[in-house]
N, C-alpha and C. Protein backbone atom coordinates (compact mmCIF):
# COMPACT_ATOMS: atom_id res chain seq x y z
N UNK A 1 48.82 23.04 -8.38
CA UNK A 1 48.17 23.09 -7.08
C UNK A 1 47.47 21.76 -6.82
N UNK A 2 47.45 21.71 -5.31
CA UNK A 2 46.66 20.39 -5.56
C UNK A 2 45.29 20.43 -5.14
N UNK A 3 44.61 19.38 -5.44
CA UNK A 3 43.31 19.78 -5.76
C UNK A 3 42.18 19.60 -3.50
N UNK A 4 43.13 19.48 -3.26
CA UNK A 4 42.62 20.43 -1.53
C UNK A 4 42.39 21.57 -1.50
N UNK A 5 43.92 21.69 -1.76
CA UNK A 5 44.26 23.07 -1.70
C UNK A 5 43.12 24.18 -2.62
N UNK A 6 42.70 23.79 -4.15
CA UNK A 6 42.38 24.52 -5.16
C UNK A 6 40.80 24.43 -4.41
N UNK A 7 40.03 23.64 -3.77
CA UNK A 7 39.24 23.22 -3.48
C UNK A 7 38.54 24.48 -2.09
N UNK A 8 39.76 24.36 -1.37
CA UNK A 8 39.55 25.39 -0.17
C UNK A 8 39.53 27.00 -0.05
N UNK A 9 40.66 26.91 -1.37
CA UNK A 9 40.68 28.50 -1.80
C UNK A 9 38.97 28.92 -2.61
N UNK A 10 38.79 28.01 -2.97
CA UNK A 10 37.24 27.86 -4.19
C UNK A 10 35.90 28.31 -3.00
N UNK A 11 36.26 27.61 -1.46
CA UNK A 11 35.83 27.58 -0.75
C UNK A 11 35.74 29.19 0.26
N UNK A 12 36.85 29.29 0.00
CA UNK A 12 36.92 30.70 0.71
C UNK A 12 36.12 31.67 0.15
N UNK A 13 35.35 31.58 -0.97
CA UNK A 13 34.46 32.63 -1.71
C UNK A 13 33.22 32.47 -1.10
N UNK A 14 33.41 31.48 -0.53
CA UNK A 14 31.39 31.42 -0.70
C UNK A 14 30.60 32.22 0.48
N UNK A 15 29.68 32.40 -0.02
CA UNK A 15 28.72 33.58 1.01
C UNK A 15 28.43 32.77 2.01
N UNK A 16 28.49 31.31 2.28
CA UNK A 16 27.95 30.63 3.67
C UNK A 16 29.17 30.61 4.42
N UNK A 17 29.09 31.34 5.96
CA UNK A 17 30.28 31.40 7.01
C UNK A 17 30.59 29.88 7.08
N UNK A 18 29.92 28.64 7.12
CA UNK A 18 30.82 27.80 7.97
C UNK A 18 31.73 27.25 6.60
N UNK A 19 31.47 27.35 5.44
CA UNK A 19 32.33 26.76 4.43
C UNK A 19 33.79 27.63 4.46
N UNK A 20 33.20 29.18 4.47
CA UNK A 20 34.48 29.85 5.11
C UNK A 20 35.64 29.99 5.89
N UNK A 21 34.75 29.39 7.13
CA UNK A 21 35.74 29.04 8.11
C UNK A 21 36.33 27.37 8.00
N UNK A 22 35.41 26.68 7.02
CA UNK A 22 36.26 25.56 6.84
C UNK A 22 37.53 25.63 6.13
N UNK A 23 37.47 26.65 4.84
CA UNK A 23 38.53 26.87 4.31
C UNK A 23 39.52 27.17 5.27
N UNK A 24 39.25 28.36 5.73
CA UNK A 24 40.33 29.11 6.82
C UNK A 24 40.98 27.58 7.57
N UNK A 25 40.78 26.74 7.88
CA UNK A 25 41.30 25.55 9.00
C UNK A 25 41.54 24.67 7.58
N UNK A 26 41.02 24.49 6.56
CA UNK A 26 41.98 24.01 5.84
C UNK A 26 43.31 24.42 4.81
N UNK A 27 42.75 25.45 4.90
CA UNK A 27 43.91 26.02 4.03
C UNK A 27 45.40 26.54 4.92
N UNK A 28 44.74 26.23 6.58
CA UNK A 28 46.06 26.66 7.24
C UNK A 28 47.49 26.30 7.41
N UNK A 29 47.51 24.78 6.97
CA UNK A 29 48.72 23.66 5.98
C UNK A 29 49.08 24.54 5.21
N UNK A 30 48.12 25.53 4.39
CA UNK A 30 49.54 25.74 3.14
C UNK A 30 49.80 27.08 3.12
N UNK A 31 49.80 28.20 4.24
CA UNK A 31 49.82 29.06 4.93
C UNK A 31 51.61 29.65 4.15
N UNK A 32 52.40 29.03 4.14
CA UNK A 32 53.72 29.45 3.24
C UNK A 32 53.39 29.26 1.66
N UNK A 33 52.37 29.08 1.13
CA UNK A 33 51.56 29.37 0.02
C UNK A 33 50.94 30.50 -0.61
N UNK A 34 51.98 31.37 -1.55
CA UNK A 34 51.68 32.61 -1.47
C UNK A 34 50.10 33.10 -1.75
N UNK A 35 49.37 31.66 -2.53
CA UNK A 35 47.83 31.88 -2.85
C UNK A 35 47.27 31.85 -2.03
N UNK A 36 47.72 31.09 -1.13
CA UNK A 36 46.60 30.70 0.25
C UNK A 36 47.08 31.72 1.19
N UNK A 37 48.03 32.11 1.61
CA UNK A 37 48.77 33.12 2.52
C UNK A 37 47.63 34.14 2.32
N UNK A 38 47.57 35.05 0.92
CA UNK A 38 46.78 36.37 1.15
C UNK A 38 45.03 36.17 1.17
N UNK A 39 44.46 34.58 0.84
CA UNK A 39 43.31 34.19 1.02
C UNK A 39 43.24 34.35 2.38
N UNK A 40 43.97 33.43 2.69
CA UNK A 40 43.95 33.91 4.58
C UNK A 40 43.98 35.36 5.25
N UNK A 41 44.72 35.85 5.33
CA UNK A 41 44.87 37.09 5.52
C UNK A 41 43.55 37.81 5.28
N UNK A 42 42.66 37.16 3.96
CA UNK A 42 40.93 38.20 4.23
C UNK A 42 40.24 37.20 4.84
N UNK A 43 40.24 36.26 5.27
CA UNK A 43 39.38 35.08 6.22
C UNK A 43 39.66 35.62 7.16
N UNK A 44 41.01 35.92 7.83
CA UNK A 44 41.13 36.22 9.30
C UNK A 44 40.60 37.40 9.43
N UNK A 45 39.87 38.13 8.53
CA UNK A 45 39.95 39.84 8.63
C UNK A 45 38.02 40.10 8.01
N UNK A 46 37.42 38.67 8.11
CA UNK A 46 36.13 38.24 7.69
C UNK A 46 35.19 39.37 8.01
N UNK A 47 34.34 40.14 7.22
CA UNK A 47 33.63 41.44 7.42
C UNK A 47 32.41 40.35 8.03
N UNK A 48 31.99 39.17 7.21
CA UNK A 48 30.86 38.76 6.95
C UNK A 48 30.13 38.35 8.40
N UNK A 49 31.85 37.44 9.13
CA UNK A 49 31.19 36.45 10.21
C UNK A 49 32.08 36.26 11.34
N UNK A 50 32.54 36.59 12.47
CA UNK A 50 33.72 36.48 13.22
C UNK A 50 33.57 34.85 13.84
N UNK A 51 32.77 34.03 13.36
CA UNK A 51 33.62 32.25 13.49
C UNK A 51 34.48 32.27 12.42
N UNK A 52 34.16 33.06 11.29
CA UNK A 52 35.40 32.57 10.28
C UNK A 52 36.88 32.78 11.29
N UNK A 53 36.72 34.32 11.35
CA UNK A 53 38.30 35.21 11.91
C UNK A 53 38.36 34.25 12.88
N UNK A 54 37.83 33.75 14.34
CA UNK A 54 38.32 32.74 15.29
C UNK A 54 39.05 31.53 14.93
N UNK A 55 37.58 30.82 14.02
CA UNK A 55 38.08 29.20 13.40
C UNK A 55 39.87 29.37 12.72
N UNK A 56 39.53 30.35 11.78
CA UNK A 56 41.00 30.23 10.47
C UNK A 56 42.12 31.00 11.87
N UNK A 57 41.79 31.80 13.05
CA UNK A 57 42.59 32.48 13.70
C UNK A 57 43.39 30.94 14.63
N UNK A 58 42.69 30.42 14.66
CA UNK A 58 42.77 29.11 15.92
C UNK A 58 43.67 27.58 15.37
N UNK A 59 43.03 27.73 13.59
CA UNK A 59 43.95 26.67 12.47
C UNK A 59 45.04 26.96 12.16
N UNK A 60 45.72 28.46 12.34
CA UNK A 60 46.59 29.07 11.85
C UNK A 60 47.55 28.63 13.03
N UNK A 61 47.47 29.42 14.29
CA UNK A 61 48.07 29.18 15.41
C UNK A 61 48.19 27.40 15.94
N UNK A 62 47.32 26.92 15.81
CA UNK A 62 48.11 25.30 15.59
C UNK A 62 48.85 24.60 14.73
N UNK A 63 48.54 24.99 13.48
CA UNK A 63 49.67 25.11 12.85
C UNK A 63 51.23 25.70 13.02
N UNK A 64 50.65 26.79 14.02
CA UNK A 64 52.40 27.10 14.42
C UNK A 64 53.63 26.97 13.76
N UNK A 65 53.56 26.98 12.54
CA UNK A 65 54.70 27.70 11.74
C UNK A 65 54.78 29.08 12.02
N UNK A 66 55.58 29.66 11.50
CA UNK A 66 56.00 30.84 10.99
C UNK A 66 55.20 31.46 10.40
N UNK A 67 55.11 30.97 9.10
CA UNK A 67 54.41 31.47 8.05
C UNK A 67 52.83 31.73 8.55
N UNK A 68 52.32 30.57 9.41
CA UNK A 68 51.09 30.89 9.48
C UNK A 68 51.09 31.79 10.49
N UNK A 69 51.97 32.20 11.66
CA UNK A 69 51.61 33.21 13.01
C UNK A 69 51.84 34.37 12.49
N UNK A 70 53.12 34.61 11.51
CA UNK A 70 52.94 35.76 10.00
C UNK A 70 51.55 36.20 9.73
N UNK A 71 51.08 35.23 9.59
CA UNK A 71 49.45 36.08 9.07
C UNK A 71 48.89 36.49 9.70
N UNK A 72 48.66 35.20 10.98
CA UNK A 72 47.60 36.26 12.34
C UNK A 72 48.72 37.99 12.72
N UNK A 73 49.44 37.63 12.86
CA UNK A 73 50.40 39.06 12.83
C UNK A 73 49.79 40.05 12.14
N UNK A 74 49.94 39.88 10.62
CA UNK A 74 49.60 40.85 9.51
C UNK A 74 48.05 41.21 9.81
N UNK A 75 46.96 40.04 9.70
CA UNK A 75 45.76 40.56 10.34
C UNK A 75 45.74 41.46 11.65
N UNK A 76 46.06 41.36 12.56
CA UNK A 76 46.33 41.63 13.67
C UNK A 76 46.55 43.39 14.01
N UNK A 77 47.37 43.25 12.73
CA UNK A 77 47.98 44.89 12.46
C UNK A 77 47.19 45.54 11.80
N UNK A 78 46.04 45.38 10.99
CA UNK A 78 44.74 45.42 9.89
C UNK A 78 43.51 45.93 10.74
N UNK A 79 43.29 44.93 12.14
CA UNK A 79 42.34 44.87 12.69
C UNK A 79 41.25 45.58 13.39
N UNK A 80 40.48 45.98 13.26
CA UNK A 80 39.87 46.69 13.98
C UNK A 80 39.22 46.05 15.51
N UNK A 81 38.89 47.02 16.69
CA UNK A 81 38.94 46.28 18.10
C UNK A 81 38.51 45.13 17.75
N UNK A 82 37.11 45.00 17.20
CA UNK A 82 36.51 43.61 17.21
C UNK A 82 36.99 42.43 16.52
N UNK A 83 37.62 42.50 15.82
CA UNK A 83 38.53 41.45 14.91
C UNK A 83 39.69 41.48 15.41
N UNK A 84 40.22 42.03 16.40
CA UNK A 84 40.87 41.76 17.28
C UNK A 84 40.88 40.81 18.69
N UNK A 85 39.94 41.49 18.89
CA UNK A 85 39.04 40.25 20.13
C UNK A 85 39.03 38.85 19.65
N UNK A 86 38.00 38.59 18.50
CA UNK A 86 38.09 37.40 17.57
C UNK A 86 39.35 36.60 17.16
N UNK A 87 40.43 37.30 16.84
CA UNK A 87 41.59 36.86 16.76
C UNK A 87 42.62 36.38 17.57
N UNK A 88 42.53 37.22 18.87
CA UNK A 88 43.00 36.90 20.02
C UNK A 88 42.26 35.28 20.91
N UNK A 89 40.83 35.77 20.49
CA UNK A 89 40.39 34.45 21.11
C UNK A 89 40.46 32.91 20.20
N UNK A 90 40.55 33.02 19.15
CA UNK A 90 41.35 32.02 18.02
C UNK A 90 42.50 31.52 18.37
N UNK A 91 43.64 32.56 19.04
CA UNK A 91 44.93 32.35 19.39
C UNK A 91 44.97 31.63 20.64
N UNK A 92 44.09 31.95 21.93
CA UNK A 92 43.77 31.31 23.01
C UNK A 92 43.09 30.45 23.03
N UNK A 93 42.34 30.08 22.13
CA UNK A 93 41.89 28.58 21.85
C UNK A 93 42.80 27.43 21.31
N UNK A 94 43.89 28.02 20.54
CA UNK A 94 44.91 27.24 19.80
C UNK A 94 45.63 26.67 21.42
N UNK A 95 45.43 27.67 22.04
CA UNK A 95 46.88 27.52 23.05
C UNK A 95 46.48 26.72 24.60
N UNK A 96 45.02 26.64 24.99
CA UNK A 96 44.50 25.67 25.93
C UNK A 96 44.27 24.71 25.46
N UNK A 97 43.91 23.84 26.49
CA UNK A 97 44.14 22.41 26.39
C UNK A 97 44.83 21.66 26.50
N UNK A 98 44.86 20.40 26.26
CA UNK A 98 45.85 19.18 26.71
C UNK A 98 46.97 19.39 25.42
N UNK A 99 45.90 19.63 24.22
CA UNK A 99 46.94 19.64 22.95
C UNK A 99 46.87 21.25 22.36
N UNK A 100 47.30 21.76 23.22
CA UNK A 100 47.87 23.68 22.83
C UNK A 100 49.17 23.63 22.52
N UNK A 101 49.34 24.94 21.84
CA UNK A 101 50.90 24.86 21.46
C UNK A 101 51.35 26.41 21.92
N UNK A 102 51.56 26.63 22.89
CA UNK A 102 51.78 27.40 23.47
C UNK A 102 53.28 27.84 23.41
N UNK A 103 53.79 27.16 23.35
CA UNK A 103 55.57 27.22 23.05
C UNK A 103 55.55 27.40 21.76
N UNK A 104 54.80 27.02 21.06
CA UNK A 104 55.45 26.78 18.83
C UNK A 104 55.17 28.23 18.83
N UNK A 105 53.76 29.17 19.01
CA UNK A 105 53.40 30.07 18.93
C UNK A 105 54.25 31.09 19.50
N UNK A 106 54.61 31.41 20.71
CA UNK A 106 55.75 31.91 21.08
C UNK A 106 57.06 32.16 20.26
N UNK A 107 57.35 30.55 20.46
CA UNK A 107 58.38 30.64 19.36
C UNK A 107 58.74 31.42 17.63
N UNK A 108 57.36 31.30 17.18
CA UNK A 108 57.02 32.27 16.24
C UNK A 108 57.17 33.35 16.55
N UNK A 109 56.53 34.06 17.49
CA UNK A 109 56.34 35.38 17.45
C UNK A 109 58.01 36.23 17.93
N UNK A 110 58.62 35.22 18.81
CA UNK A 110 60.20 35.74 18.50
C UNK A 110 61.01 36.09 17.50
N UNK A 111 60.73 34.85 16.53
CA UNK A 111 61.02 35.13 15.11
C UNK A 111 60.79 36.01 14.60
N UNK A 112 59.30 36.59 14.28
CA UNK A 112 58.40 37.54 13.89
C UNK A 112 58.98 38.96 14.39
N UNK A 113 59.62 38.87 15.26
CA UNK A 113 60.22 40.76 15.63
C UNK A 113 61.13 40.79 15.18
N UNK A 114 61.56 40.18 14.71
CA UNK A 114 62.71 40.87 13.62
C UNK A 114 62.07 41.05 11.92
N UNK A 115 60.68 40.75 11.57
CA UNK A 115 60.31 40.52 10.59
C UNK A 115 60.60 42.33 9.98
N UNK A 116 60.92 42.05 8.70
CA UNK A 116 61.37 43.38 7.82
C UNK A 116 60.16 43.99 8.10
N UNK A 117 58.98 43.88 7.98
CA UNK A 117 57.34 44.58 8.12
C UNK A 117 56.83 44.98 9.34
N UNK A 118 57.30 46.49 9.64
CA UNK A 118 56.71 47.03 10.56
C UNK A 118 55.40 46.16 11.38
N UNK A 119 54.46 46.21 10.53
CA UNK A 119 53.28 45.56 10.79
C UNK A 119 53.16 44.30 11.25
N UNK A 120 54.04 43.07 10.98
CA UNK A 120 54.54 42.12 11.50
C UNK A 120 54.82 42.05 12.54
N UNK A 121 56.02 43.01 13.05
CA UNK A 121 56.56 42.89 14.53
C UNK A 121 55.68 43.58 15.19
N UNK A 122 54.77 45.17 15.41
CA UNK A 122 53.51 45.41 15.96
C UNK A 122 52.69 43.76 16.13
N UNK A 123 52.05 43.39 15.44
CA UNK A 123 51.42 41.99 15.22
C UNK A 123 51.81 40.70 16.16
N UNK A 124 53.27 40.37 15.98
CA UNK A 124 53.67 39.54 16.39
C UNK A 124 54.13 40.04 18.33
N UNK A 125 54.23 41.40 18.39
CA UNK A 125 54.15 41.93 19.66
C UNK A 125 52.56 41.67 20.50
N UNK A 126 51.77 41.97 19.88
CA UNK A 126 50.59 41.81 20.23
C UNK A 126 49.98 40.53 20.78
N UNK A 127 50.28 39.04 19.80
CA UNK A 127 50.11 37.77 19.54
C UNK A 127 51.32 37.44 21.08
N UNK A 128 52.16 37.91 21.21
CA UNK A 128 53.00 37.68 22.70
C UNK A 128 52.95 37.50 23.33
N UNK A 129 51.70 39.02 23.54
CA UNK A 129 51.47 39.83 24.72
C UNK A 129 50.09 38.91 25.35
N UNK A 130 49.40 38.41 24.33
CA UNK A 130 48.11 37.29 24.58
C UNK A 130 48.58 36.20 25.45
N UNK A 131 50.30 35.29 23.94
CA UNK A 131 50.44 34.27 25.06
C UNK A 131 51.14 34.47 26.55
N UNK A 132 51.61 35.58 26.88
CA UNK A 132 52.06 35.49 28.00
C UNK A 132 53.45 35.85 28.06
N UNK A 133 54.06 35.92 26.83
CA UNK A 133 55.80 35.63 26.29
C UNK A 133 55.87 36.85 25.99
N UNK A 134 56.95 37.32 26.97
CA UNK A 134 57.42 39.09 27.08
C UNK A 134 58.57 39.08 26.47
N UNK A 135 59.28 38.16 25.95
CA UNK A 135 60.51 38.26 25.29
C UNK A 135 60.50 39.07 23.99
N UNK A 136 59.27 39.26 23.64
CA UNK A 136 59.45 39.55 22.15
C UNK A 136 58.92 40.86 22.43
C-alpha cells in the first residue's frame, strides 16, 4: 500500500469529523481499492457527522469512476432519510459548477443498473434520479 493511501485509511478512525472527511476526499482515488472501497462505504454512512457523508459523498462523485459512484450507490441503499439528504447533496455539489461532472456521474449510474447487486441498481437508480438522467 502506499503510504497516502495507509495514511487516510489510519485517518478514517479518528473521532475528529474534519480528519474524517479528509480521509473520505482522499481516499476517493483509490475507491477500486478493496480496503478503501469498504472504509468508504462507513464514511459515507458517518453516524458521527454528516460533513463527513457530504465531503467523502462529493470526492467520490468527482471522481466519477465507477467504482467510486458504486459506493455512493451501496451507501445510498443503507441509508437512512437523513444520510440520504447528505448524500444526495454531496452528489449535487460534485455536479454544479463550472467544474461538475455531470455527464461522468450519469454515465456511471448507467453502468450501475446492470450491477449484479440488487442494492446497486436501487442506488444507482436513485443517484439518476438526483442528476436528472432518466435513462437508467
Amino acid at each position: 500500500m502506499t503510504s497516502g493511501l495507509e495514511a487516510a485509511l489510519a485517518e478514517a478512525s479518528s473521532p475528529s469529523w474534519p480528519r474524517r472527511a479528509r480521509a473520505g476526499r482522499d481516499l476517493a482515488s483509490f475507491a477500486d481499492v478493496p480496503e478503501a472501497a469498504e472504509v468508504l462505504v462507513r464514511l459515507l454512512l458517518d453516524a458521527g457527522d454528516t460533513a463527513v457523508t457530504r465531503q467523502t459523498a462529493e470526492a467520490l462523485a468527482r471522481a466519477g469512476s465507477v467504482a467510486a459512484v458504486r459506493l455512493i450507490a451501496l451507501a445510498v441503499a443503507e441509508a437512512d432519510g437523513s444520510q440520504a439528504d447528505w448524500l444526495q447533496t454531496g452528489v449535487q455539489d460534485a455536479l454544479m459548477g463550472p467544474d461538475g461532472v455531470p455527464d461522468v456521474v450519469a454515465a456511471a449510474c448507467r453502468k450501475l443498473a446492470r450491477d449484479h447487486e440488487e442494492a446497486v441498481r436501487r442506488g444507482a437508480a436513485e443517484i439518476s434520479a438526483w442528476t436528472g438522467d432518466t435513462t437508467c
